[in-house]
Structure formats: C-alpha cells, structure tokens
Protein backbone atom coordinates (compact mmCIF):
# COMPACT_ATOMS: atom_id res chain seq x y z
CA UNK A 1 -17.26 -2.42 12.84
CA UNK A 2 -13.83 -3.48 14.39
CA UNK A 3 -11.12 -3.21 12.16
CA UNK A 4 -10.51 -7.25 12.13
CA UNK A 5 -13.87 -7.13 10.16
CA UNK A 6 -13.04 -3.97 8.11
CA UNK A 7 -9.83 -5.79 6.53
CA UNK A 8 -11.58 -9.18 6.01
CA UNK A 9 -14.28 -6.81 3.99
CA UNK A 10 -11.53 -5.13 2.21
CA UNK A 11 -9.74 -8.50 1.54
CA UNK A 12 -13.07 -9.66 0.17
CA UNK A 13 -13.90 -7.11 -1.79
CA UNK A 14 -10.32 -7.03 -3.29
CA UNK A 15 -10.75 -10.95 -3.94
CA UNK A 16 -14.04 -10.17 -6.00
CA UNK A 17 -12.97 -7.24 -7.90
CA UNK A 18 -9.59 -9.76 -9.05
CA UNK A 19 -12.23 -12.55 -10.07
CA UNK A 20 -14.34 -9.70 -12.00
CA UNK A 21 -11.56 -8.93 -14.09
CA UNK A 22 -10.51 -12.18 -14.52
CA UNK A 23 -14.10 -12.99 -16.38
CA UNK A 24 -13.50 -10.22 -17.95
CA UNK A 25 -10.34 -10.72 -20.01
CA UNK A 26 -11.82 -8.72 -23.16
CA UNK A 27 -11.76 -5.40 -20.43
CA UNK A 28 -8.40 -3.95 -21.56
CA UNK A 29 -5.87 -2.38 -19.51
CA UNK A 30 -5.96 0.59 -21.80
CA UNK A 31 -9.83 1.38 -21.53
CA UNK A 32 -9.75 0.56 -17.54
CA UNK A 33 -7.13 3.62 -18.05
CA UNK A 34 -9.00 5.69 -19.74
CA UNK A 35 -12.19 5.25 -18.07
CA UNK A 36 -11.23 4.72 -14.34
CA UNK A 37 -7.57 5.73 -14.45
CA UNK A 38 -6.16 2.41 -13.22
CA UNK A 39 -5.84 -0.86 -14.19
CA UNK A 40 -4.77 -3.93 -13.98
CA UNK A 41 -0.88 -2.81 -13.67
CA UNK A 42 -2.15 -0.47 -11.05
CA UNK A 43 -2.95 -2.83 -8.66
CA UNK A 44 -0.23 -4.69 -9.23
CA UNK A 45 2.32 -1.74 -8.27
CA UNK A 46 -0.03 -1.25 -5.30
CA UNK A 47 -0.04 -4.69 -3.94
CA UNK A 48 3.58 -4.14 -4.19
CA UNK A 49 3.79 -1.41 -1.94
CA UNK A 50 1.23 -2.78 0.48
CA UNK A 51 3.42 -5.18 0.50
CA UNK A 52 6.23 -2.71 1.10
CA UNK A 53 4.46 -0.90 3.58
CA UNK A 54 4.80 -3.96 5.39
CA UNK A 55 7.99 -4.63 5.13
CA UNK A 56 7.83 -7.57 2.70
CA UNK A 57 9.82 -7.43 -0.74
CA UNK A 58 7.57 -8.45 -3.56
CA UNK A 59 8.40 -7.92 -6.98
CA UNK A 60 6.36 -6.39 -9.85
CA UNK A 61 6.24 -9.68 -11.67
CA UNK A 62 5.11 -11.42 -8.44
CA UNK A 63 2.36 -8.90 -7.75
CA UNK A 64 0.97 -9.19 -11.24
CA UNK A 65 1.04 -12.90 -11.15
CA UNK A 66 -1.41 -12.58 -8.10
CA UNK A 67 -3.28 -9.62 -10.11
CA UNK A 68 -3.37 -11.65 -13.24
CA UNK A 69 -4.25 -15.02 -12.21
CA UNK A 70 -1.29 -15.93 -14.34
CA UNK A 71 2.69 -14.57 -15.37
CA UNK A 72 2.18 -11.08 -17.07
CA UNK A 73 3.62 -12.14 -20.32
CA UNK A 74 1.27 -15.08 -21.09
CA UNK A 75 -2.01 -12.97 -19.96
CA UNK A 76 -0.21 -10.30 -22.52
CA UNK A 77 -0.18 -13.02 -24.74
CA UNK A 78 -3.41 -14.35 -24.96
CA UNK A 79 -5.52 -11.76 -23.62
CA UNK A 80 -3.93 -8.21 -24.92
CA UNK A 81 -4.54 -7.12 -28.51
CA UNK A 82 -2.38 -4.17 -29.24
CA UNK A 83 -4.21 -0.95 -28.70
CA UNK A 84 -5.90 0.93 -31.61
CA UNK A 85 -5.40 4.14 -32.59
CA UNK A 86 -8.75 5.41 -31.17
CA UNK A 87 -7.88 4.19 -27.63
CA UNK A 88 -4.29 5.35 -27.69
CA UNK A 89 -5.83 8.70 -29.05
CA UNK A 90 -8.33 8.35 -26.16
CA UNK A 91 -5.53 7.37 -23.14
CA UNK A 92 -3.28 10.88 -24.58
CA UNK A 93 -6.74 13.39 -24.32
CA UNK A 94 -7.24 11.68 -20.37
CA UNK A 95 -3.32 11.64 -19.38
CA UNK A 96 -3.06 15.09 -20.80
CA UNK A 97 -6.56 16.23 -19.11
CA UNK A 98 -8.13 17.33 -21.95
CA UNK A 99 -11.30 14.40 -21.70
C-alpha cells in the first residue's frame, strides 16, 4: 500500500470513528476515559498538534468544534450530564492505576 492510500485510510477511518461518536452522544467523555483512556478531548488536543506538527495554528476550541460536530460548550450543554460519583470514583482507581 503506498502511503497516498495509507492516509486516505487513516482519514477515513478517523471520519467514521467522529460519526460513531457523534450517534453516540449518551457515550460520555468520562467512561471513554475510563475504559479506553481517551476521549473526546483527546482527539481534540491531538488534531491540534497534528495540526502543529504541520505547522498550522489551530486552537483547542477549533479542534473540538471539528471533534464535536458542534462548539464545545453547547455539546457540554446538551449532551454532558455531570459525572456521578461512581464514575468519578471509577476515572481516580484508572488515573491512579489501581483498575
């Protein structure tokens, strides 16, 4: 596979995995984090240094626009229920390696 092919896979893949999540509002940030160890903020600090890496300035906001589908504070809005105490309780074992 040449690599013109490899980044229209990767750009493909990236594309689907963004739609996934986007049918899948009720998937929170907090239980991507404690089950995968990213999220949805994740790849929007990554698409920020690709973009970086590249030596175009994107901002957070910008990059989580594109993640989102939509600015960060309405998704937070409509989409983001604050986090329970069994998930927060959850996200501290994983951060602190002890799950």
């Amino acid at each position: 596979m040449n690599s013109e092919t490899q980044t229209e896979l990767d750009a493909a893949v990236l594309r689907r995995l963004l739609r996934h999540l986007d049918e899948n509002k009720d998937v929170q940030n907090i239980e991507l984090m404690i089950l995968a160890k990213f999220c949805r903020n994740c790849l929007s600090k990554w698409y920020v240094a690709a973009a970086a890496e590249r030596g175009l300035e994107m901002g957070i906001e910008e990059a989580r626009e594109r993640i989102y589908g939509m600015p960060y504070a309405q998704w937070k809005r409509d989409h983001q229920p604050p986090a329970t105490e069994d998930q927060l309780r959850r996200f501290d074992a994983v951060s602190e390696g002890r799950e």
